[in-house]
Protein backbone atom coordinates (compact mmCIF):
# COMPACT_ATOMS: atom_id res chain seq x y z
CA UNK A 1 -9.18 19.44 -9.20
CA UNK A 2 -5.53 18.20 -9.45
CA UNK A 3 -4.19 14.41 -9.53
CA UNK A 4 -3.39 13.01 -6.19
CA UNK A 5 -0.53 11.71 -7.12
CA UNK A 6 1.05 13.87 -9.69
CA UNK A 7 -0.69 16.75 -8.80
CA UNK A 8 -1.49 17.27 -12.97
CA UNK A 9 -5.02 18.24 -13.76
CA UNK A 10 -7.73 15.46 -13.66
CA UNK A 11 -9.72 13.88 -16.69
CA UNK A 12 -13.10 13.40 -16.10
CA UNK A 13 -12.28 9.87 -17.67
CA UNK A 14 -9.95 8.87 -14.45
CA UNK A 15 -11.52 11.28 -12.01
CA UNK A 16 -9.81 11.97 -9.76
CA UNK A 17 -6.18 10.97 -11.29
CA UNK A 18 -5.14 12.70 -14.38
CA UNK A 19 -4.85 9.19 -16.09
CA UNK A 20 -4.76 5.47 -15.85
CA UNK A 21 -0.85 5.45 -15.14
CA UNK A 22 -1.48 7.66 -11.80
CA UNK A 23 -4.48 5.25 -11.14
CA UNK A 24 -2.26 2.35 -11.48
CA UNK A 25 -0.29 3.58 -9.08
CA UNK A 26 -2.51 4.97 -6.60
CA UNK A 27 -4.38 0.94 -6.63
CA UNK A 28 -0.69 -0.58 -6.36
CA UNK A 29 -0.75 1.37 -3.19
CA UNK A 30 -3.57 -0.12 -1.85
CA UNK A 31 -2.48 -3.77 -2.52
CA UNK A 32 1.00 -3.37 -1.28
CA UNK A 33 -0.33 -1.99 2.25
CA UNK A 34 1.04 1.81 1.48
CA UNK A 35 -2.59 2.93 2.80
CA UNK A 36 -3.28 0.91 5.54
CA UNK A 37 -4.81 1.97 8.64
CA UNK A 38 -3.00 1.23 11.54
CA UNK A 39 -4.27 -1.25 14.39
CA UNK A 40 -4.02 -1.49 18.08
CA UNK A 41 -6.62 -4.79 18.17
CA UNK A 42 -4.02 -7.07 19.93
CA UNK A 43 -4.88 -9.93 17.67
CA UNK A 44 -3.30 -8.07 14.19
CA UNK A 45 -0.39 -6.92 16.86
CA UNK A 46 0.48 -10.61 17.65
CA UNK A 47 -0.26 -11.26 13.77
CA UNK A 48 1.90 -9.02 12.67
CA UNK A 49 4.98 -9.95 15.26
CA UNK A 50 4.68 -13.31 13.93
CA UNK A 51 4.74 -12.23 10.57
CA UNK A 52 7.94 -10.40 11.25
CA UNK A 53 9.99 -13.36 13.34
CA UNK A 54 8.57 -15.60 10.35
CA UNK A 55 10.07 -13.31 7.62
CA UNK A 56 13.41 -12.92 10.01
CA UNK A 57 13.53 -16.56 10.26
CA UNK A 58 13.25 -17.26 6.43
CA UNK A 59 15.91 -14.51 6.13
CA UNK A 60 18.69 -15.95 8.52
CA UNK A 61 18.01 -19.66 6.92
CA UNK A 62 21.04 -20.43 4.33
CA UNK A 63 20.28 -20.69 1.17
């Protein structure tokens, strides 16, 4: 079995990754949103527009 992200062979101590760097990095994926499913539920659609004119908004405010 090879790492999923570096594609190295695993260690049966950070199965599936080939260590705790590449499992780091494959867990900073998940909390940054990298591996999120996408949505059509119309609520997370409107969340997510709002999201975006609120992060345009605090954008085009001067500093």
């Amino acid at each position: 079995m090879s790492c999923p992200m570096c594609s190295k062979k695993t260690l049966s101590t950070y199965r599936p990754f080939c260590s705790r760097r590449c499992a780091d990095l494959d867990l900073a994926k998940w909390f940054n949103g990298s591996y999120a499913a996408p949505s059509r539920d119309p609520e997370d659609i409107e969340a997510a527009i709002e999201a975006t004119e609120a992060a345009l908004d605090e954008v085009q405010k001067p500093h």
